[in-house]
Protein backbone atom coordinates (compact mmCIF):
# COMPACT_ATOMS: atom_id res chain seq x y z
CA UNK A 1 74.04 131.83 103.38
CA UNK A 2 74.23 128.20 104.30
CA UNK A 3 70.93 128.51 105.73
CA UNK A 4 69.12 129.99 102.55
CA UNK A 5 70.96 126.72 100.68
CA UNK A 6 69.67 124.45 103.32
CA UNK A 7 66.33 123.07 101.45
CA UNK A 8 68.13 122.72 98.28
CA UNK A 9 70.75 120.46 99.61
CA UNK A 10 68.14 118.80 101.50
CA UNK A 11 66.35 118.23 98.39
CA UNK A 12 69.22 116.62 96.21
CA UNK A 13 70.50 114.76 99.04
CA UNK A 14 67.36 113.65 99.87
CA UNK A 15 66.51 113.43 96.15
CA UNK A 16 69.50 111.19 95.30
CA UNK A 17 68.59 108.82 98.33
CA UNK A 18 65.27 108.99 96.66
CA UNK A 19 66.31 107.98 93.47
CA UNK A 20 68.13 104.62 94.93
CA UNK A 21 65.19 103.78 96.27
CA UNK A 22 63.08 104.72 93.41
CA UNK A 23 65.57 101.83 91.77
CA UNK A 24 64.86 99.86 94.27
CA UNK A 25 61.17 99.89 94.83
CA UNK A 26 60.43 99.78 91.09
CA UNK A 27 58.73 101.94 87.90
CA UNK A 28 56.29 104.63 89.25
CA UNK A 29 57.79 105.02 92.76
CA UNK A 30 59.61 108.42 91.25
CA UNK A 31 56.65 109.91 91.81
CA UNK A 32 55.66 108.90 95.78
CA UNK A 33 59.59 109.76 96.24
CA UNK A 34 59.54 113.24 94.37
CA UNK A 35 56.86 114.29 96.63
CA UNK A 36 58.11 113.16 99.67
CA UNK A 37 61.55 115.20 99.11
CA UNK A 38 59.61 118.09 98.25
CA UNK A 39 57.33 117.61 101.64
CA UNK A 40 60.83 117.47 103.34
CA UNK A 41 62.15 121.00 101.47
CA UNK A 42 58.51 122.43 101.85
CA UNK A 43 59.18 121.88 105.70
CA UNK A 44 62.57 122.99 106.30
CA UNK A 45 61.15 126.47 104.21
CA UNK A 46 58.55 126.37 106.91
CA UNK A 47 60.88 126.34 109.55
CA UNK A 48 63.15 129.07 108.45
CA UNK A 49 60.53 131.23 107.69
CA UNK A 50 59.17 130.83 111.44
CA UNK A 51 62.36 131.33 112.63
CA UNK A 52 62.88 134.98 110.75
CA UNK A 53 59.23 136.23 111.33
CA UNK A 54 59.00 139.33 112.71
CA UNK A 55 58.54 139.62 116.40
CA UNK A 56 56.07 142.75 117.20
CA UNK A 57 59.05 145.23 119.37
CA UNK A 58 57.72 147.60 122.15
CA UNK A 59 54.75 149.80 121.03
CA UNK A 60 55.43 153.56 119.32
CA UNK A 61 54.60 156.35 121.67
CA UNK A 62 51.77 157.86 120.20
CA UNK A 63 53.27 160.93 119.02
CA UNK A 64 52.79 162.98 115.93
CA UNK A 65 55.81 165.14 114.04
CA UNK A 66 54.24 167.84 112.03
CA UNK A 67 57.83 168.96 111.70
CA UNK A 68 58.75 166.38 109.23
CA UNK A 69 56.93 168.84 106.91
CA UNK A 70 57.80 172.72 106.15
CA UNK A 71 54.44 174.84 107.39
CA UNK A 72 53.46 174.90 103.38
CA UNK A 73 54.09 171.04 103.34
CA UNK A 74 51.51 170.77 106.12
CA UNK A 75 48.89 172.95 105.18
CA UNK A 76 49.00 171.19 101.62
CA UNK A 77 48.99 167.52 103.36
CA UNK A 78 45.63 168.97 105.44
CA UNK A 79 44.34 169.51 102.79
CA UNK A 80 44.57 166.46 101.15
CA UNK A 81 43.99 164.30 104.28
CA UNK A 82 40.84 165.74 103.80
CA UNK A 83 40.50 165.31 100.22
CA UNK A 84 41.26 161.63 101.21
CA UNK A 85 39.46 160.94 104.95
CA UNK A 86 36.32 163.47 104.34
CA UNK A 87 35.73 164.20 100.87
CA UNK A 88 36.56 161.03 98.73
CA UNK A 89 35.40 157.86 100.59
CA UNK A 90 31.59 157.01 99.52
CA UNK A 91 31.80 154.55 102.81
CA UNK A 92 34.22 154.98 105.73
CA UNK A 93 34.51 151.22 107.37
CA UNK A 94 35.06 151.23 111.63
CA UNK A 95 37.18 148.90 112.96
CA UNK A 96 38.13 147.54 116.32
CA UNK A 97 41.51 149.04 115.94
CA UNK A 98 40.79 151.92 113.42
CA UNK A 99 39.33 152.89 110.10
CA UNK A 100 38.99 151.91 106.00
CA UNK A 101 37.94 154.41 103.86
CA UNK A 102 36.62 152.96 100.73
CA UNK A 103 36.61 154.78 97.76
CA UNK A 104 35.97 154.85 93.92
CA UNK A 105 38.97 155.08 92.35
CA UNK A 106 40.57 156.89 88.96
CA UNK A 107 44.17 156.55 89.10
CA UNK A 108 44.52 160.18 89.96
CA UNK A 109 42.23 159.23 93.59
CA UNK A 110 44.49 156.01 94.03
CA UNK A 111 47.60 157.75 93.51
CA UNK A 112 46.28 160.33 96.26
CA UNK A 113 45.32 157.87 98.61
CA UNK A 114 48.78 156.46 98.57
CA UNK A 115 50.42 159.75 98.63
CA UNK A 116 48.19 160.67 101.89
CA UNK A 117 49.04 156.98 103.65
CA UNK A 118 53.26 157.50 102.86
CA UNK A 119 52.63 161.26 104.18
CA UNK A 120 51.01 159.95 106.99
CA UNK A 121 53.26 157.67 107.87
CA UNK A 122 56.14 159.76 107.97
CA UNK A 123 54.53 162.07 110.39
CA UNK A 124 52.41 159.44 112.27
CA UNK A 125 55.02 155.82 112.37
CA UNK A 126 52.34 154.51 115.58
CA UNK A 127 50.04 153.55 112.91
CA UNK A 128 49.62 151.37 109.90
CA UNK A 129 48.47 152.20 106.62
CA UNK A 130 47.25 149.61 104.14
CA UNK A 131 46.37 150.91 100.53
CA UNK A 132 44.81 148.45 98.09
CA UNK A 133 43.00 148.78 94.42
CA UNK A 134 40.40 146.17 92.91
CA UNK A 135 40.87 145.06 89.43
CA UNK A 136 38.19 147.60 86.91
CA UNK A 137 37.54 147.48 83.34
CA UNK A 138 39.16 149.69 81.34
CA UNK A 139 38.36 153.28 82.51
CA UNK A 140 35.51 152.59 84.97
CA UNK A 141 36.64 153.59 88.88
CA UNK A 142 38.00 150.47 90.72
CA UNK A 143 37.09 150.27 94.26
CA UNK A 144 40.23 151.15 96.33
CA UNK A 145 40.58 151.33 100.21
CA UNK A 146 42.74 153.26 102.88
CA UNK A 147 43.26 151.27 105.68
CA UNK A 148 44.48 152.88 108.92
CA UNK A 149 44.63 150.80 112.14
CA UNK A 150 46.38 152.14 115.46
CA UNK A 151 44.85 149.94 118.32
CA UNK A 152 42.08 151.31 120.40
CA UNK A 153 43.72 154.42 121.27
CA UNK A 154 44.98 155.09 117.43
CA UNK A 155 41.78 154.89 116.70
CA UNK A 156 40.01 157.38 119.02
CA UNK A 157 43.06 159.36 118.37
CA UNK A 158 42.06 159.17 114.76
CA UNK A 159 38.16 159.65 115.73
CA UNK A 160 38.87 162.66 117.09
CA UNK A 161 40.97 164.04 113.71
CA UNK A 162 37.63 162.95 111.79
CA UNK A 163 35.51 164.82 113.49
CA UNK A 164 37.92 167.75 113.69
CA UNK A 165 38.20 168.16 109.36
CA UNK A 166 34.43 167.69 109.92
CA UNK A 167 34.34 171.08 112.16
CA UNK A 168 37.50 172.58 110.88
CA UNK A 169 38.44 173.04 114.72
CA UNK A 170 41.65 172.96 116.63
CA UNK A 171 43.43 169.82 115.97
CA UNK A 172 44.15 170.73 112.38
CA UNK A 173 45.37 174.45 113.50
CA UNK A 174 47.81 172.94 115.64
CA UNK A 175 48.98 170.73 113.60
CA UNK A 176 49.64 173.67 110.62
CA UNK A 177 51.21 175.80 113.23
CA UNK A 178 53.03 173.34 115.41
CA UNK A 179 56.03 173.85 116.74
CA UNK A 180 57.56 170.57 118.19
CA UNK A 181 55.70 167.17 117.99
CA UNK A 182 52.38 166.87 118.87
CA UNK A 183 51.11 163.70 121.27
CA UNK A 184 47.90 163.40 123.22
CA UNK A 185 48.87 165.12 126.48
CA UNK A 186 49.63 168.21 124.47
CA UNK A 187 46.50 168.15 122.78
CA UNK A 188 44.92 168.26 125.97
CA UNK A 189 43.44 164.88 125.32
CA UNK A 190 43.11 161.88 127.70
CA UNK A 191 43.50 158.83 125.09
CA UNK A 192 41.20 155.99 126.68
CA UNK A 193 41.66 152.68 125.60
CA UNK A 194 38.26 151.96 124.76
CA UNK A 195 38.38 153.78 121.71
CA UNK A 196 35.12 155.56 122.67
């Protein structure tokens, strides 16, 4: 608490000091004083905020819990992974560390998109999901992207999913009929880090 209250005090203490010596230097020395207290607050912000920044912990196993879903739940989220992934984007972006899928967006498609990233997420927690919509005029489509980055292996992980909607193969049948979580072993795939 004291910590959160730490600029502020630093400010009117500061601020008072600066005021005495406002007196003391003369008319328009408020100003050059004002900023240099808020410098001062600006940097002790600056240094609380470093110290509560997020450290990155120990990577997620790559692992995959179709079992957060009931078997309808998953054949309906399929379904719209590849309304979302495969059928929607008029450009899907590669990445070093994964994939944007841009899209044209109606509310409806945006509201989708974010539906298939907090889905994803709860099934998939290795990756991250960004979803973002572009101002439009009224009723035209606004462009709106799907961000999903997992680091090299995510992404040939991911790679692989693509091109399995694309073929309607395996990966997507045992993910409907799984029963326990899925990771790359028990896919019988060797991730390699390359992402090729």
């Amino acid at each position: 608490m004291l910590a959160c209250g730490a600029p502020l005090v630093a400010t009117l203490a500061f601020g008072g000091v600066g005021t005495a010596l406002a007196r003391f230097l003369g008319p328009g020395a408020e100003l050059g004083i004002g900023a240099l207290a808020f410098a001062v607050a600006l940097g002790i912000f600056a240094v609380m905020a470093r110290k509560r920044r997020v450290r990155p912990g120990p990577e997620l196993p790559m692992v995959c819990d179709p079992l957060v879903f009931t078997k309808e739940e998953r054949v309906a989220h399929v379904e719209l992974a590849r309304a979302v992934l495969i059928e929607l984007p008029v450009r899907t972006e590669e990445l070093a560390d994964g994939y944007v899928f841009h899209h044209r967006a109606q509310e409806t498609t945006f509201l989708a998109v974010a539906r298939f990233a907090a889905e994803e997420h709860g099934c998939c927690p290795w990756a991250a999901y960004g979803v973002e919509i572009d101002p439009a005029p009224a009723g035209e489509p606004a462009p709106c992207r799907l961000r999903i980055t997992g680091g090299a292996v995510g992404k040939a992980l991911l790679g692989r999913a693509l091109a399995d909607f694309r073929a309607g193969g395996e990966l997507i049948e045992k993910f409907v009929h799984a029963d326990g979580k899925l990771t790359p072993e028990k896919l019988g795939w060797k991730p390699r880090a390359c992402g090729c």
